[in-house]
Protein backbone atom coordinates (compact mmCIF):
# COMPACT_ATOMS: atom_id res chain seq x y z
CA UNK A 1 180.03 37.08 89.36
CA UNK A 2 179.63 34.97 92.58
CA UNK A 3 180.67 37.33 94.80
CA UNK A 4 179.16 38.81 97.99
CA UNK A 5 177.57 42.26 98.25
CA UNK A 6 175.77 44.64 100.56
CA UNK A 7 173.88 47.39 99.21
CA UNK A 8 171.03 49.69 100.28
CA UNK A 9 167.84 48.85 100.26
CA UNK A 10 166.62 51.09 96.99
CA UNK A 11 163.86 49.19 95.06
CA UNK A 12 166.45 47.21 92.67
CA UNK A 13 168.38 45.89 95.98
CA UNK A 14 164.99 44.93 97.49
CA UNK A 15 163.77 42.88 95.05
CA UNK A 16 166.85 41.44 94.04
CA UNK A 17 168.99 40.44 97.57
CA UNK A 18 167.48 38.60 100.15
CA UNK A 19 169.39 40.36 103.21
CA UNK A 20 171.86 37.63 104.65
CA UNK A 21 171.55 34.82 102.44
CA UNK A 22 171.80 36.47 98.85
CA UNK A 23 173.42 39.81 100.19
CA UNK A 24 173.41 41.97 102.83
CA UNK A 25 170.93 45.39 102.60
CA UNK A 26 171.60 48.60 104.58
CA UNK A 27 169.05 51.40 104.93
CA UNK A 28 170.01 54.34 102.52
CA UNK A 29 172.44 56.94 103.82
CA UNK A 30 173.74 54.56 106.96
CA UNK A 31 177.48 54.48 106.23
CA UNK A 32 178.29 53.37 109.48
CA UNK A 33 176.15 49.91 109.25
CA UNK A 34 177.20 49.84 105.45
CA UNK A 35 180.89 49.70 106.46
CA UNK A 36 180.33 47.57 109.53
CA UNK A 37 178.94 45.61 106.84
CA UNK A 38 181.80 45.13 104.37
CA UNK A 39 183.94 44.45 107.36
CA UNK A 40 181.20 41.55 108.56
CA UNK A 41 181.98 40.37 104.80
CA UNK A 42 186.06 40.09 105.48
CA UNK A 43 185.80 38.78 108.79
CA UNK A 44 183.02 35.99 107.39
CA UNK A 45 184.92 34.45 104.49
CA UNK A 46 182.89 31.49 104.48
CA UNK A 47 179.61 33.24 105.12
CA UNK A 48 180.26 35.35 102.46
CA UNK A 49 181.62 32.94 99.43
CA UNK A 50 177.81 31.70 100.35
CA UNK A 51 176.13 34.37 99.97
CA UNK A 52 177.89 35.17 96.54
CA UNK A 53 177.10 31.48 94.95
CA UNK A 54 173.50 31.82 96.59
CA UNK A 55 173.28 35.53 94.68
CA UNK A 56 174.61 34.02 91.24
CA UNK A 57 172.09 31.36 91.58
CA UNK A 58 169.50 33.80 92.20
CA UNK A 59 170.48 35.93 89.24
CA UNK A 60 170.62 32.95 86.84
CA UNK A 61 167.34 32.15 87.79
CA UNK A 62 165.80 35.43 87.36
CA UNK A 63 167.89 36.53 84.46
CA UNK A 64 169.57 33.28 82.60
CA UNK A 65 168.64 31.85 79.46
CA UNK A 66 167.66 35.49 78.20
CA UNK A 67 164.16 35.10 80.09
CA UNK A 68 163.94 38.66 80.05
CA UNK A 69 164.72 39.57 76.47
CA UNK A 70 161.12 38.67 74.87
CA UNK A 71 159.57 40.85 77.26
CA UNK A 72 161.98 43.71 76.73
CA UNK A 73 161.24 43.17 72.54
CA UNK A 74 157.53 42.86 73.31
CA UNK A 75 157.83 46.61 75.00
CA UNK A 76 159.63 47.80 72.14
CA UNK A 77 157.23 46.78 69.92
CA UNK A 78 154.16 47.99 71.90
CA UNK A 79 156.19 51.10 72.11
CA UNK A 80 156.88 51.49 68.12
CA UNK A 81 152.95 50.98 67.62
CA UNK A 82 152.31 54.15 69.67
């Protein structure tokens, strides 16, 4: 969607957002730096809009043009054959 997140680092995040250009990551269970965070977000509009277009790219790249979609069929398959 473009837009700017922070999350915590759980194994999705991790591999997915590159802290402060494609996101921002907070350790698990630190609300405190999570909300200083978000605020850092609002307080860096430009910084952010960045980050958001740099995270769509990101996504695209990974997940566009239904890369993924063969391999989830090819699992399906190997998984039917069990």
């Amino acid at each position: 969607a473009g837009k700017p997140i922070v999350v915590t680092k759980f194994a999705g995040a991790r591999d997915l957002v590159e802290d402060g250009k494609t996101g921002l990551l907070v350790d698990i269970k630190d609300s405190a730096t999570f909300a200083q965070k978000m605020l850092y977000m609002f307080e860096h509009p430009d910084e952010a809009k960045a980050m958001g277009i740099a995270a769509s790219e990101r996504i695209e790249k990974v997940f566009g043009d239904n890369r993924n979609i063969g391999r989830v069929i090819e699992m399906w398959e190997r998984t039917a054959k069990l």
